[in-house]
Protein backbone atom coordinates (compact mmCIF):
# COMPACT_ATOMS: atom_id res chain seq x y z
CA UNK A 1 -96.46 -120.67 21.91
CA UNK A 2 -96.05 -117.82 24.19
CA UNK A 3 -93.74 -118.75 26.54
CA UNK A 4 -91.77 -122.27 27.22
CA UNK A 5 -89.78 -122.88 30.65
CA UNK A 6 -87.83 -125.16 32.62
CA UNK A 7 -88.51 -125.90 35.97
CA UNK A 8 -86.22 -128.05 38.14
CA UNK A 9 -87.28 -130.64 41.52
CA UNK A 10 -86.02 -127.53 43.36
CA UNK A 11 -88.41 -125.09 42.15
CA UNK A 12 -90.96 -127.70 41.58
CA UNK A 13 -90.78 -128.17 45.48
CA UNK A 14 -90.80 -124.14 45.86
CA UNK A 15 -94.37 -124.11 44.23
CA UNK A 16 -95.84 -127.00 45.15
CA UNK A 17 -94.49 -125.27 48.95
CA UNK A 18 -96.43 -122.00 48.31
CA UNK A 19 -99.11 -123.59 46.69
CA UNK A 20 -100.11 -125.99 49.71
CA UNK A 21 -98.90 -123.91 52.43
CA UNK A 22 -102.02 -124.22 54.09
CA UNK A 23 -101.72 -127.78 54.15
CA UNK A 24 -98.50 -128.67 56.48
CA UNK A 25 -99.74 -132.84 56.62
CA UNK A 26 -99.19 -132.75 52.53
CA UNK A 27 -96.20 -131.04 52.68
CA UNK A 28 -94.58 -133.42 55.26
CA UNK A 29 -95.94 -136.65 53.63
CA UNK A 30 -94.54 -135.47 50.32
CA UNK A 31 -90.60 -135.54 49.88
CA UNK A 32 -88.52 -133.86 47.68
CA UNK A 33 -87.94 -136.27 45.43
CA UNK A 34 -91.05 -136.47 44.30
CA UNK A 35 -91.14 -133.64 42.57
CA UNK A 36 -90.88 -133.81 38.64
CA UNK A 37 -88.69 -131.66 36.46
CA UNK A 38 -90.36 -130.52 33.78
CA UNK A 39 -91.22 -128.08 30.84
CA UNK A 40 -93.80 -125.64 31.55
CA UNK A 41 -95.83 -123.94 28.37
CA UNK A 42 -98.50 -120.92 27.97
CA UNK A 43 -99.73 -121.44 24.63
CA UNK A 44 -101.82 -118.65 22.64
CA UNK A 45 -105.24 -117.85 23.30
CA UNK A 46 -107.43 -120.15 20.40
CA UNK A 47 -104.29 -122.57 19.80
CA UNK A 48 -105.70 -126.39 20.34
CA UNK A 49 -103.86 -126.77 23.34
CA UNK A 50 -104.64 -130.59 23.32
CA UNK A 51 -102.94 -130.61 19.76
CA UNK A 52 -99.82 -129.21 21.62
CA UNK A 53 -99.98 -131.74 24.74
CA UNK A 54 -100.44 -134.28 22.18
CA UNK A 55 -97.22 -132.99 20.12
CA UNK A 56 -95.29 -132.46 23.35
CA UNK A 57 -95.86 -136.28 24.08
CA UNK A 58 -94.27 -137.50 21.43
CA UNK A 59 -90.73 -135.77 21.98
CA UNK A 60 -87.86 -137.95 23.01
CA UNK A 61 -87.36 -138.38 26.16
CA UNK A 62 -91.21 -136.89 27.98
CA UNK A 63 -92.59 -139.44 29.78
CA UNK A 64 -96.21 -137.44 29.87
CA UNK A 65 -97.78 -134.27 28.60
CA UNK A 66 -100.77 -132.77 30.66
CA UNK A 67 -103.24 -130.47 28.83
CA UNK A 68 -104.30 -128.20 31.90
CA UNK A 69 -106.33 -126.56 29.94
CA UNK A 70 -109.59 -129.15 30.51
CA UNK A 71 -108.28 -128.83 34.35
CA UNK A 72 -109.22 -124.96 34.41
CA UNK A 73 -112.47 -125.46 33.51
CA UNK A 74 -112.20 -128.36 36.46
CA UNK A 75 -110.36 -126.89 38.75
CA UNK A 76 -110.30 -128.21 42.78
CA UNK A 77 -111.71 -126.21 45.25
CA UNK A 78 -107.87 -126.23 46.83
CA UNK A 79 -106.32 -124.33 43.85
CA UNK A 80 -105.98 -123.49 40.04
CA UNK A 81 -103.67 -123.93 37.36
CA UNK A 82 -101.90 -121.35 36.01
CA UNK A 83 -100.23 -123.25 32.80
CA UNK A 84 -101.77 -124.27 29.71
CA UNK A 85 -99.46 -128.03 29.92
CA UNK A 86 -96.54 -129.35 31.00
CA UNK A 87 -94.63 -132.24 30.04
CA UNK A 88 -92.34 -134.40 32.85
CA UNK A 89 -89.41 -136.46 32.08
């Protein structure tokens, strides 16, 4: 693991914000509250990352565990993703 950290609705809402700024009808049809707290992970380069999302969703309390990592090689025309998984509760 490289780096672990928590990220509250409020800077959930920050990011998802400055990630979509272009996009002003998302932003208004999507309230605060709708953004997840959550763990955020970077993992090493060559760990199995979907051995660690698959870990992760088996902790108490996470209600889902998303391995990004098949996402980057997926990634929408409208953006990338920057961490390796994250896990909301």
């Amino acid at each position: 693991m490289e780096s672990i950290r928590f990220e509250d609705q409020q800077q959930a809402r920050e990011n998802f914000r400055r990630k979509y700024e272009d996009d002003p009808e998302l932003l208004k049809a999507t309230p605060p509250m709708d953004m997840p707290k959550s763990f955020r992970a970077r993992i090493r380069a060559g760990a199995d990352s979907s051995a660690v999302a698959q870990a992760a969703s088996e902790l108490p309390g996470v209600s889902i565990s998303v391995d990004q990592a098949c996402l980057i090689d997926n990634s929408p025309p409208w953006g990338s993703f920057t961490d390796r998984f994250r896990m909301k509760f």
